[in-house]
C-alpha atoms as a PDB file:
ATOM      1  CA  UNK A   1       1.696  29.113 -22.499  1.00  0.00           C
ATOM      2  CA  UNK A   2      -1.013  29.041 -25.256  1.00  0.00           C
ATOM      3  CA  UNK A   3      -1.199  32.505 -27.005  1.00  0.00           C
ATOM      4  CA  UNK A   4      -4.497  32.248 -27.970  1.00  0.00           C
ATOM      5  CA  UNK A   5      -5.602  36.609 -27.545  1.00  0.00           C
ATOM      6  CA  UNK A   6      -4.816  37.835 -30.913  1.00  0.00           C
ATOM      7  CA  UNK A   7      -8.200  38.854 -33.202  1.00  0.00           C
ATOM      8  CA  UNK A   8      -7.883  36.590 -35.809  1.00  0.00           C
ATOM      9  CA  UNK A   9      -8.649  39.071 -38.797  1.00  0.00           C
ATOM     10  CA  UNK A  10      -7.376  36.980 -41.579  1.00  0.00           C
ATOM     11  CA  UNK A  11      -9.640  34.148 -40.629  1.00  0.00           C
ATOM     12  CA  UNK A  12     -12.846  36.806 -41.094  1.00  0.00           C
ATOM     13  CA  UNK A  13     -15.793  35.893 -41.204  1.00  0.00           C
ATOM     14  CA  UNK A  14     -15.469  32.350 -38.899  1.00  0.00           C
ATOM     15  CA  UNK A  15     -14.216  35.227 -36.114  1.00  0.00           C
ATOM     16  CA  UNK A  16     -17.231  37.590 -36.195  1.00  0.00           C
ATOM     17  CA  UNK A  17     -18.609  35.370 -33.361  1.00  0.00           C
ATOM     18  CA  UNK A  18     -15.550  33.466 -32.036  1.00  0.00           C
ATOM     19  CA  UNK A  19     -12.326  33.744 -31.198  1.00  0.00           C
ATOM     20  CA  UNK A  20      -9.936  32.169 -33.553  1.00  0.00           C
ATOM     21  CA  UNK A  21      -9.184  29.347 -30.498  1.00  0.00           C
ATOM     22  CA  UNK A  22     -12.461  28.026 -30.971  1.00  0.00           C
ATOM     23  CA  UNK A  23     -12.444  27.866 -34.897  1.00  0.00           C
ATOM     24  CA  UNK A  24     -13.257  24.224 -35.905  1.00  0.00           C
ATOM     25  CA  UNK A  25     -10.958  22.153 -38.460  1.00  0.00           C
ATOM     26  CA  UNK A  26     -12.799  18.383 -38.881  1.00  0.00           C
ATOM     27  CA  UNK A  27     -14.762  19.224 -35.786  1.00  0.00           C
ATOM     28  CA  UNK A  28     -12.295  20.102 -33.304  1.00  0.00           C
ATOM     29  CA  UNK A  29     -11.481  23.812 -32.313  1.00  0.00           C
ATOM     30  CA  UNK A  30      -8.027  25.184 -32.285  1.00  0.00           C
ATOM     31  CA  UNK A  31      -7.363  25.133 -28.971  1.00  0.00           C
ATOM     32  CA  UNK A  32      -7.988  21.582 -28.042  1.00  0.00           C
ATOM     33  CA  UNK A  33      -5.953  20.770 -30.846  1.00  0.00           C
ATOM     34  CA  UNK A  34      -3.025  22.355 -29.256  1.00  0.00           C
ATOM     35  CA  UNK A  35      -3.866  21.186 -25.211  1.00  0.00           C
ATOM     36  CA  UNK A  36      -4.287  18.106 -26.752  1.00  0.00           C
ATOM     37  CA  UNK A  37      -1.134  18.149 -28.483  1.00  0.00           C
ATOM     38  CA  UNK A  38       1.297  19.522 -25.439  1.00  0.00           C
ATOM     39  CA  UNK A  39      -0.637  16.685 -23.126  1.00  0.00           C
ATOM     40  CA  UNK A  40       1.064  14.350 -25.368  1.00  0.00           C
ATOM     41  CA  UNK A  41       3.966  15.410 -24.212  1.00  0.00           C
ATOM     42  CA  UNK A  42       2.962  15.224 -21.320  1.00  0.00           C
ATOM     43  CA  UNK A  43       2.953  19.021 -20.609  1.00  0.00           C
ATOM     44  CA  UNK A  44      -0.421  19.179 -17.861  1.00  0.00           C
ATOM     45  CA  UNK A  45      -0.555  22.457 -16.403  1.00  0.00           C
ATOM     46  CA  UNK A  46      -0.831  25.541 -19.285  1.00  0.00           C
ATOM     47  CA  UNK A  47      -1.812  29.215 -18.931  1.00  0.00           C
ATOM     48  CA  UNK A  48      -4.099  30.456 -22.247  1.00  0.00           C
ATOM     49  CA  UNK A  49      -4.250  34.624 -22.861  1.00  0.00           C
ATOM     50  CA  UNK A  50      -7.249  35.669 -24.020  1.00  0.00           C
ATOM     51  CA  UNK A  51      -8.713  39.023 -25.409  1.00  0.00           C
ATOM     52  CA  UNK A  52     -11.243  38.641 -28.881  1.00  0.00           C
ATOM     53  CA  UNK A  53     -14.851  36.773 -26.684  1.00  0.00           C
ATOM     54  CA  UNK A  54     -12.413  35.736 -24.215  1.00  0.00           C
ATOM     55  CA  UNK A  55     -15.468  34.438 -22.317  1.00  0.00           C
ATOM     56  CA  UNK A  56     -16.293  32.195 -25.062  1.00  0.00           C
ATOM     57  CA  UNK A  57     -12.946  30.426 -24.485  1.00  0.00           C
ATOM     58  CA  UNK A  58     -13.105  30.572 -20.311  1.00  0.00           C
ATOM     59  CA  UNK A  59     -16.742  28.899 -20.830  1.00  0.00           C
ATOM     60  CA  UNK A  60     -15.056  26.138 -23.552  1.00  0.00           C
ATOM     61  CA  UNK A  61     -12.752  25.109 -21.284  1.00  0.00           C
ATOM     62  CA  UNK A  62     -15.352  25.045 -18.453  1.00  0.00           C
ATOM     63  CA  UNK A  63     -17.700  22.676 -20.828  1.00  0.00           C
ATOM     64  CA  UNK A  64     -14.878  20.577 -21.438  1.00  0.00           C
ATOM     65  CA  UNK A  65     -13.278  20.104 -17.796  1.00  0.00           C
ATOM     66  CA  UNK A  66     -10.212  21.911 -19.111  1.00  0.00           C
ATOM     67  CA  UNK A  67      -9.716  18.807 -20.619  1.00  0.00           C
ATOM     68  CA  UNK A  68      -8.468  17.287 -17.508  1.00  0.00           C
ATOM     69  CA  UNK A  69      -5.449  19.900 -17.132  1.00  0.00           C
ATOM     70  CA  UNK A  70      -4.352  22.548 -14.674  1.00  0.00           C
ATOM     71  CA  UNK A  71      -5.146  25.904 -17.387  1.00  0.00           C
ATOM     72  CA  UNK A  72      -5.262  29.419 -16.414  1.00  0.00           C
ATOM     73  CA  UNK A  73      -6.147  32.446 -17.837  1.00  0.00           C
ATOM     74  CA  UNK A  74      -4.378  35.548 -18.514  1.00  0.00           C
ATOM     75  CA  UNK A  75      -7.225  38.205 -19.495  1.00  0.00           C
ATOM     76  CA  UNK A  76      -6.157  41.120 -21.857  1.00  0.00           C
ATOM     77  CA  UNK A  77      -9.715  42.321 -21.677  1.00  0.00           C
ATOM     78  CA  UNK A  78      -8.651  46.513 -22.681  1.00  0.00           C
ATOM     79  CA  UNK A  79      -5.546  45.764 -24.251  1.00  0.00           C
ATOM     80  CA  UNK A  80      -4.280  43.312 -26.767  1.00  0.00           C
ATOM     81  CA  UNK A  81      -0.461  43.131 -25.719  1.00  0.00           C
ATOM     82  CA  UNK A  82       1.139  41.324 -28.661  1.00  0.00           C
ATOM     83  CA  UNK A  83       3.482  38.654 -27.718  1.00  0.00           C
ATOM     84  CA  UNK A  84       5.841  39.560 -25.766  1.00  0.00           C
ATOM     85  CA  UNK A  85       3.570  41.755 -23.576  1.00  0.00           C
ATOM     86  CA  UNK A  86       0.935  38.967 -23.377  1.00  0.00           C
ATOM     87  CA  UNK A  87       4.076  37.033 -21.992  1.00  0.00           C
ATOM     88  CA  UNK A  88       5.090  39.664 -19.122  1.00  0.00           C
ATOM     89  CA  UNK A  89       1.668  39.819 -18.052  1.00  0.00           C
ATOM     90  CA  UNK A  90       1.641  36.256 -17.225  1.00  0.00           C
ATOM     91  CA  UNK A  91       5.230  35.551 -16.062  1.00  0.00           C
ATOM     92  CA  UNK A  92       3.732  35.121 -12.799  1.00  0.00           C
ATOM     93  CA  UNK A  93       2.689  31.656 -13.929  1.00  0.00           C
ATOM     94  CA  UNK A  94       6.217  30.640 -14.027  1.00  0.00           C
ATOM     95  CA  UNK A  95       7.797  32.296 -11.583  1.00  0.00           C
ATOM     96  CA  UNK A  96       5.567  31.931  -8.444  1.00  0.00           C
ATOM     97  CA  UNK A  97       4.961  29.243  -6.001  1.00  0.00           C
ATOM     98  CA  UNK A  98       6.100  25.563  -5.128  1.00  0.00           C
ATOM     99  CA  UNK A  99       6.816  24.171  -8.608  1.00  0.00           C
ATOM    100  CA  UNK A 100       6.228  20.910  -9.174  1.00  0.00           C
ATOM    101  CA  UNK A 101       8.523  18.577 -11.080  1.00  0.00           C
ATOM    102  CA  UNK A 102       8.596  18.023 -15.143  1.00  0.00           C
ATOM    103  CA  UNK A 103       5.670  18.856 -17.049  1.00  0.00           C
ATOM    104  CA  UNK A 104       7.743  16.951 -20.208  1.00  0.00           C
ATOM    105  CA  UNK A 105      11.490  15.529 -20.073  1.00  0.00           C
ATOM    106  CA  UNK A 106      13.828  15.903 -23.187  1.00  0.00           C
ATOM    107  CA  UNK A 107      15.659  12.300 -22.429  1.00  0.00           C
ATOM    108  CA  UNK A 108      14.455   9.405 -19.994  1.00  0.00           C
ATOM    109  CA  UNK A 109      15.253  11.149 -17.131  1.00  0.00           C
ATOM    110  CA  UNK A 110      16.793  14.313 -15.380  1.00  0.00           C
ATOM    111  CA  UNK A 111      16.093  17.578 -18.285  1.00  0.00           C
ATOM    112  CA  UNK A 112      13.914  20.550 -18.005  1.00  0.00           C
ATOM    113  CA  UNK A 113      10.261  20.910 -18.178  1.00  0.00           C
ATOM    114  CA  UNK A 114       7.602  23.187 -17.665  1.00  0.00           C
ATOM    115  CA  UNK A 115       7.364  24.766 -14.934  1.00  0.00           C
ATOM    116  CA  UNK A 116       4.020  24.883 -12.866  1.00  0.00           C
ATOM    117  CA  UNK A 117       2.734  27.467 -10.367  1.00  0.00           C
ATOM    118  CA  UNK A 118       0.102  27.555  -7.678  1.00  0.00           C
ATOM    119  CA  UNK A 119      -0.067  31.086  -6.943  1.00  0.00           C
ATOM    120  CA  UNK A 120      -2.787  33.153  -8.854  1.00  0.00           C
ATOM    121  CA  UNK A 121      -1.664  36.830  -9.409  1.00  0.00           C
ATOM    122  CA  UNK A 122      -1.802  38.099 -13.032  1.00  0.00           C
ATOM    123  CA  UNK A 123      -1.403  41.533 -12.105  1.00  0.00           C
ATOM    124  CA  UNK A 124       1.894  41.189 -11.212  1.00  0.00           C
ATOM    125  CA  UNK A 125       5.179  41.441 -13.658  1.00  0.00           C
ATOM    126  CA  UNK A 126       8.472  39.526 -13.043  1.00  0.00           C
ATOM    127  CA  UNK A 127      11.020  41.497 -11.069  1.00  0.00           C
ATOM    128  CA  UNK A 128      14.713  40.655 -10.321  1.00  0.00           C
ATOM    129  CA  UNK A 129      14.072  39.780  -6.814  1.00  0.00           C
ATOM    130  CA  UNK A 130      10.810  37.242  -7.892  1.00  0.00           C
ATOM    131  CA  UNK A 131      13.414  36.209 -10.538  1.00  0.00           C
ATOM    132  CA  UNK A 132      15.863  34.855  -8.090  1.00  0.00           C
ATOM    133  CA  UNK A 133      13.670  32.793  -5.945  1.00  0.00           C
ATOM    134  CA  UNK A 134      12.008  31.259  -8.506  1.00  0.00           C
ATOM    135  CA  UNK A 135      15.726  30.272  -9.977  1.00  0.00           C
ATOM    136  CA  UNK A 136      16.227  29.129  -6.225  1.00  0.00           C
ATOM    137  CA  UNK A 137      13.817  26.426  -6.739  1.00  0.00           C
ATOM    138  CA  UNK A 138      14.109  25.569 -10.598  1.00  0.00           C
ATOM    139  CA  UNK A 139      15.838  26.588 -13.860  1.00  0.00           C
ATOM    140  CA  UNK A 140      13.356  24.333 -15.625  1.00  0.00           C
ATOM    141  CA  UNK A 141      12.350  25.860 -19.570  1.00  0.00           C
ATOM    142  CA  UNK A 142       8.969  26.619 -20.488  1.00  0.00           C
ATOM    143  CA  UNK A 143       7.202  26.256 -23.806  1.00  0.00           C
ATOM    144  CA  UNK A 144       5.156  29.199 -25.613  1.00  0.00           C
ATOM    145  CA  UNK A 145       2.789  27.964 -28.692  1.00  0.00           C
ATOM    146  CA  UNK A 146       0.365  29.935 -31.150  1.00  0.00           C
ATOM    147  CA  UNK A 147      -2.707  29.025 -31.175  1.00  0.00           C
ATOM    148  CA  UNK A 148      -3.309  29.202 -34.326  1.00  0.00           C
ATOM    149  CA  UNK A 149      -0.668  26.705 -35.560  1.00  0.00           C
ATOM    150  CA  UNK A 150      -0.301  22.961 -35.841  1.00  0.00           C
ATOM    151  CA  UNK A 151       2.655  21.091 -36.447  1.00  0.00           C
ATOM    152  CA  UNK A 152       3.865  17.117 -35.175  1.00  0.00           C
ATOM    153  CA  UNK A 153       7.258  18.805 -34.190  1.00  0.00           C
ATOM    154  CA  UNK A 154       8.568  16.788 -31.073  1.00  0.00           C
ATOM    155  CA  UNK A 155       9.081  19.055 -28.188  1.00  0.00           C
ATOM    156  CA  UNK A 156      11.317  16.465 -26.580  1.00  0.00           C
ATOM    157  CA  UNK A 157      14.091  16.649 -29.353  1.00  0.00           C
ATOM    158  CA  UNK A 158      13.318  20.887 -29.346  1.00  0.00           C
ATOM    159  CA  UNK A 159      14.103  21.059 -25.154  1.00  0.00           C
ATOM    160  CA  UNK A 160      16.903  18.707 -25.534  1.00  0.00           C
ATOM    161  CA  UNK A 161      18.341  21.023 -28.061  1.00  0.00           C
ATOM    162  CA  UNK A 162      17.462  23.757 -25.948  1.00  0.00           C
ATOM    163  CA  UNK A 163      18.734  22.561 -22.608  1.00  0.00           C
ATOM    164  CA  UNK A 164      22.238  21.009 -24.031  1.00  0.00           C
ATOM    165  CA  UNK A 165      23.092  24.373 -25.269  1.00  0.00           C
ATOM    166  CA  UNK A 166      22.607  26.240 -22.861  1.00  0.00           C
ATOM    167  CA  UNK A 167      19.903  28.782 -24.680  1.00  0.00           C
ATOM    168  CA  UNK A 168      17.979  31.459 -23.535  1.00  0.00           C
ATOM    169  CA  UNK A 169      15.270  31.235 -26.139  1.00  0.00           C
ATOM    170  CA  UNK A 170      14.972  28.173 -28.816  1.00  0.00           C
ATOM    171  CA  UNK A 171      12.943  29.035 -31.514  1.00  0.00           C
ATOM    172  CA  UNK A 172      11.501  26.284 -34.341  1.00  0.00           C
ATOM    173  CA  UNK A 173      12.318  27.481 -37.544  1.00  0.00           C
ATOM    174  CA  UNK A 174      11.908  26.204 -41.338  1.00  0.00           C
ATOM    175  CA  UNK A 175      13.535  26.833 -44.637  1.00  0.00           C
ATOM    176  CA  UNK A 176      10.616  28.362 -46.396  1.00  0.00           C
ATOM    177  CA  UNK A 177       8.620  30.893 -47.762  1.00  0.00           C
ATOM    178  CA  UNK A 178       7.726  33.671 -45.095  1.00  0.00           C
ATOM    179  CA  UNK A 179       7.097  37.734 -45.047  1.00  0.00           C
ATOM    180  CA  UNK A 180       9.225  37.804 -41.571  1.00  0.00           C
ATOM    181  CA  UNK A 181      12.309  36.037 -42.208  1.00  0.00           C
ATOM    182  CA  UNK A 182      14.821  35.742 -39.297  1.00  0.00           C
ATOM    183  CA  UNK A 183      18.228  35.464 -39.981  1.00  0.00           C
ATOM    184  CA  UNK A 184      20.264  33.310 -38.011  1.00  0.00           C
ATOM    185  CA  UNK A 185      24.488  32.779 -38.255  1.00  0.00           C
ATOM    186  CA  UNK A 186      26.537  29.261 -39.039  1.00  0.00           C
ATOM    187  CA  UNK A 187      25.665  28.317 -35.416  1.00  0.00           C
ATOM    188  CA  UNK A 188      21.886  29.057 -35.666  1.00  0.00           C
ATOM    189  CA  UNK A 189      22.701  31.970 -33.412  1.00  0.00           C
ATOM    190  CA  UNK A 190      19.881  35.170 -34.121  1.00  0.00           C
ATOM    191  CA  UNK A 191      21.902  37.630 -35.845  1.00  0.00           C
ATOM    192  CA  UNK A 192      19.107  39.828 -37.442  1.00  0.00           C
ATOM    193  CA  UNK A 193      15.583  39.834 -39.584  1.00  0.00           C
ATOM    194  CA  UNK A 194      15.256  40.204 -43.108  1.00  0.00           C
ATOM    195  CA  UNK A 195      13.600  43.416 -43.065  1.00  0.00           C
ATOM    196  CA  UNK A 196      14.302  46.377 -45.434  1.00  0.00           C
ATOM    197  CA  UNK A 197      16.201  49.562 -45.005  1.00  0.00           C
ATOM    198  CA  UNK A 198      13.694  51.543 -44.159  1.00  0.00           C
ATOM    199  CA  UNK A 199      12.080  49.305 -41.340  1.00  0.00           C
ATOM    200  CA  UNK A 200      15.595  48.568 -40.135  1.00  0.00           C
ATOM    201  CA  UNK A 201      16.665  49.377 -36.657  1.00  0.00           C
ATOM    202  CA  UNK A 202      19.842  49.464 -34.686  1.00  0.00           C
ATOM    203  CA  UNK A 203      18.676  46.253 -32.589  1.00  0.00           C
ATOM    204  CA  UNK A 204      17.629  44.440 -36.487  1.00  0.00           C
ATOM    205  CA  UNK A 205      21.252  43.052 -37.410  1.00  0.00           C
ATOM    206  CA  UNK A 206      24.209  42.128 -36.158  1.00  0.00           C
ATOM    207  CA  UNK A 207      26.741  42.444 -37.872  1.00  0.00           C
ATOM    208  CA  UNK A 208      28.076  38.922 -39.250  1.00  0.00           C
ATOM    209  CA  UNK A 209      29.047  37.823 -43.312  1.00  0.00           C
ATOM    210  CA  UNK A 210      27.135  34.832 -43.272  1.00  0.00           C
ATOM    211  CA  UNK A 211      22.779  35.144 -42.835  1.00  0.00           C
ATOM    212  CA  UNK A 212      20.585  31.844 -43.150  1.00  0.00           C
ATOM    213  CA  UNK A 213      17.141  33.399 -43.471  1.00  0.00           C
ATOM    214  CA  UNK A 214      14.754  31.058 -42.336  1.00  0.00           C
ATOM    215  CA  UNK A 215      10.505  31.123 -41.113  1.00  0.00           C
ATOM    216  CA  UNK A 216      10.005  31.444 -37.394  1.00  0.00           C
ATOM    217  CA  UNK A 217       6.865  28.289 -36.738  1.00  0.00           C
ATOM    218  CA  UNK A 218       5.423  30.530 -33.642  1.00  0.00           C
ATOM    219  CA  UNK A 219       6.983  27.759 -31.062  1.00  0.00           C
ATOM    220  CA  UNK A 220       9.149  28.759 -29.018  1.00  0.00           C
ATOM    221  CA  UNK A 221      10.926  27.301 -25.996  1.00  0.00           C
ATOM    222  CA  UNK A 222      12.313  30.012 -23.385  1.00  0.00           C
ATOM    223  CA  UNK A 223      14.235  29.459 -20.109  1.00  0.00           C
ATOM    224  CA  UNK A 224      13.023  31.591 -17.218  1.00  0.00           C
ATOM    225  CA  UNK A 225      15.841  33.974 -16.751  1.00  0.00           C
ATOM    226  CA  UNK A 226      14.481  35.508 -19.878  1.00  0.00           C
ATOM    227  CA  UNK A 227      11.555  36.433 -18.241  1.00  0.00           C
ATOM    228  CA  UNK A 228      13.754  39.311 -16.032  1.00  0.00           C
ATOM    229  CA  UNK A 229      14.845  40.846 -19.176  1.00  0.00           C
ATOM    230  CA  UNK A 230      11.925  41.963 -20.328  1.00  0.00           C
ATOM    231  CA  UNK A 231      12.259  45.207 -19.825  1.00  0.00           C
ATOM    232  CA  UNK A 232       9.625  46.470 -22.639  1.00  0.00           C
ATOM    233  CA  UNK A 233       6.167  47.714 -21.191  1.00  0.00           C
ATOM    234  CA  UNK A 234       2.362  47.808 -22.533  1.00  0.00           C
ATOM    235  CA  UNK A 235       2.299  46.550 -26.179  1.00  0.00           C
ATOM    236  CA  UNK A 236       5.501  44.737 -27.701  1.00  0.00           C
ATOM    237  CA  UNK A 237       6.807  41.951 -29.531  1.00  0.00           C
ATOM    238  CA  UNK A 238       8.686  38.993 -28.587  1.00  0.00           C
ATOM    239  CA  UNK A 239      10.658  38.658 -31.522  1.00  0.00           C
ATOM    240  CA  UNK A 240      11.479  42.927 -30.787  1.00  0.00           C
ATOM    241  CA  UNK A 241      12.723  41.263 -27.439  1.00  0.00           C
ATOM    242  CA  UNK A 242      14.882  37.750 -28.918  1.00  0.00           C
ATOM    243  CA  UNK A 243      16.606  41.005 -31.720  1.00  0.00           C
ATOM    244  CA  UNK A 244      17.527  43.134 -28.456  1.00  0.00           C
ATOM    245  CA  UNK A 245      18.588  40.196 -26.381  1.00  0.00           C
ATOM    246  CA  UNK A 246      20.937  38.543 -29.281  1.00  0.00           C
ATOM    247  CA  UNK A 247      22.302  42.059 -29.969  1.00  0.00           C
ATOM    248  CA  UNK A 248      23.562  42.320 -26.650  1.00  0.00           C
ATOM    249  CA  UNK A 249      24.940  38.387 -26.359  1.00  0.00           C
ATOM    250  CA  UNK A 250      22.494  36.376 -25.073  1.00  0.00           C
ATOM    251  CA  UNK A 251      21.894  32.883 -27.221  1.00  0.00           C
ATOM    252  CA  UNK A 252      18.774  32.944 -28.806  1.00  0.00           C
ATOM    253  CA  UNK A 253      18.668  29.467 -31.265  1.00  0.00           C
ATOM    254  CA  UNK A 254      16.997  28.044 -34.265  1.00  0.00           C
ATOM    255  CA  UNK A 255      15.222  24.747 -33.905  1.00  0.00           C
ATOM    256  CA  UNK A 256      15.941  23.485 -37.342  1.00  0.00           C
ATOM    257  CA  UNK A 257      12.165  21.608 -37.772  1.00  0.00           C
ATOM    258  CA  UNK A 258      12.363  21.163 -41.710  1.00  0.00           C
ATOM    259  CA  UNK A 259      11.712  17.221 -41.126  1.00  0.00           C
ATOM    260  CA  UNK A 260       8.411  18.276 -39.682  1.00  0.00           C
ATOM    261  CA  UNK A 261       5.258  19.006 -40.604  1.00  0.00           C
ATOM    262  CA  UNK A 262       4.131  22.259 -39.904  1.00  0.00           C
ATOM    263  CA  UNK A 263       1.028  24.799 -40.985  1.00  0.00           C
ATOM    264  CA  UNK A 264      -0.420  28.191 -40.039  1.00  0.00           C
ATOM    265  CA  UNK A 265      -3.974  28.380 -39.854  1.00  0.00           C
ATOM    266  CA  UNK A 266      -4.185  31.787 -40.042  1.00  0.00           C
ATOM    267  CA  UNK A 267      -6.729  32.153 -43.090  1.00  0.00           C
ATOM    268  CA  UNK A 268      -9.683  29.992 -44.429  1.00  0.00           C
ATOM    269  CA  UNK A 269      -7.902  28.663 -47.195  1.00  0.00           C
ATOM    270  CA  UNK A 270      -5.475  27.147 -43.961  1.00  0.00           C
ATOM    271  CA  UNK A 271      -8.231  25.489 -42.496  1.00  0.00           C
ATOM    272  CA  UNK A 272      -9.635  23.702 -45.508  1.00  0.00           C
ATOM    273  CA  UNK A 273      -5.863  22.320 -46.680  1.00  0.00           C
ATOM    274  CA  UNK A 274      -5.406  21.465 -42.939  1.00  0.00           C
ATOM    275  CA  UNK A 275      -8.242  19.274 -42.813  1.00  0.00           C
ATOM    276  CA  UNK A 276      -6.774  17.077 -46.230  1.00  0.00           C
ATOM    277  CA  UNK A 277      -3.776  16.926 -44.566  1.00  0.00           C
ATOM    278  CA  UNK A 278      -4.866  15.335 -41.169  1.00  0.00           C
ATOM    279  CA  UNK A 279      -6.296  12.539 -43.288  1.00  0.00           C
ATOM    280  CA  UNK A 280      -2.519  11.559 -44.791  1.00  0.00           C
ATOM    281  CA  UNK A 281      -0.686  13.196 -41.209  1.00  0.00           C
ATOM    282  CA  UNK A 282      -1.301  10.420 -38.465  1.00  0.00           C
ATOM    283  CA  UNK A 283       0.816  11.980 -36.061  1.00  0.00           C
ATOM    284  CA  UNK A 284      -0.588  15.469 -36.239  1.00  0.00           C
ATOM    285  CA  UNK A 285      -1.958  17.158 -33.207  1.00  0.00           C
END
């Protein structure tokens, strides 16, 4: 999934006419940096939620033959749901219909992948019972990417992580500067954010002596049983959900990706350092 809804207010004014998917850095838009990117993992079948001229982007992707993938579209035309509701909304995506094999494999053969769907319902939100059959047919991970990133972080090497551990959620993390630090234990278990007092909840920390703050990248990959445990409605966070989750047990994992390169394009000044570094970055997106 491509979370692509969000308003893009920092990158004002380039989004007084777009959405921040279609903002341009050396001539291509955001979001065909990032289709591209997952197709070169071989990742083929994506849903894309969409809010700020989401026609713009359903007409983009029409102009450009989807560029030759299976994409969706989850519409959050009243309500912008944040990440974790933009997620619920379309869990039917991954929980619905005949799935059909790997979308990308972590080794040469037999781990997870993305898993497909050919049933069309967005209105619908994962239950138990739609929970079980889909695990009845696969236990296969799925990937969830910002838009508004880019990064040459290998996805293989992330799901293998993911899938040999066991993990609910795997999130790709850094050692670096960041507003919303996550903390994470000796075993790169979630044990907390680095938020103070006053913004603190019960769910925030857990208690533990040793913290390893570190920057969530906005990649995440999630295996579907999480989707059942969403029990948040309307407008909410994912990271709100991964806090709750590890509070109660459940692994949620840091991705070390220091080796990587990595950049939010979130603002202007983003854009225009992105473009110097795609000249020197081969193997960027």
């Amino acid at each position: 999934m491509v979370l692509a809804a969000g308003l893009g207010t920092r990158l004002r004014p380039l989004t007084d006419s777009r959405p921040k998917a279609l903002v341009e850095i050396a001539g291509r838009t955001l979001l065909e940096i990032s289709l591209k990117g997952l197709r070169s993992f071989g990742i083929t079948e994506v849903i894309i939620n969409v809010h700020h001229f989401a026609d713009m982007v359903v007409d983009y992707l029409k102009a450009h033959n989807n560029f030759d993938m299976r994409i969706e579209i989850s519409r959050e035309d009243h309500l912008l749901l944040d990440t974790g509701g933009g997620l619920k909304k379309a869990a039917w995506f991954f929980l619905e219909g005949p799935h059909q094999g790997l979308a990308f494999e972590a080794t040469k053969n037999k781990t997870g992948g993305v898993i497909p769907s050919q049933a069309r319902n967005p209105g619908r939100v994962p239950t138990q019972s739609s929970t079980d059959a889909a695990r009845n047919t696969s236990e296969k991970p799925f990937l969830l990417h910002n838009v508004d990133v880019i990064s040459n972080i290998d996805l293989r090497r992330m799901l293998q992580f993911h899938s040999e551990r066991g993990a609910l959620a795997t999130l790709a993390v850094q050692s670096r500067a960041s507003s919303r630090l996550l903390l994470f234990d000796d075993h790169l278990q979630l044990i907390g954010r680095a938020a103070p007092p006053a913004a603190a909840t019960k769910e925030d920390v857990i208690p533990c002596e040793a913290s390893n703050p570190l920057a969530f990248s906005g990649i995440h990959i999630i295996s579907p049983r999480l989707l059942a445990l969403l029990t948040e409605t309307g407008v909410f966070s994912i990271i709100d959900v991964y806090l709750r989750l590890a509070a109660q047990g459940e692994k949620i994992l840091a991705f070390r990706a220091d080796e990587y390169y990595w950049r939010d394009l979130g603002r202007p000044a983003d854009l225009s350092q992105a473009v110097l570094d795609l000249q020197h970055e081969p193997l960027l997106w």
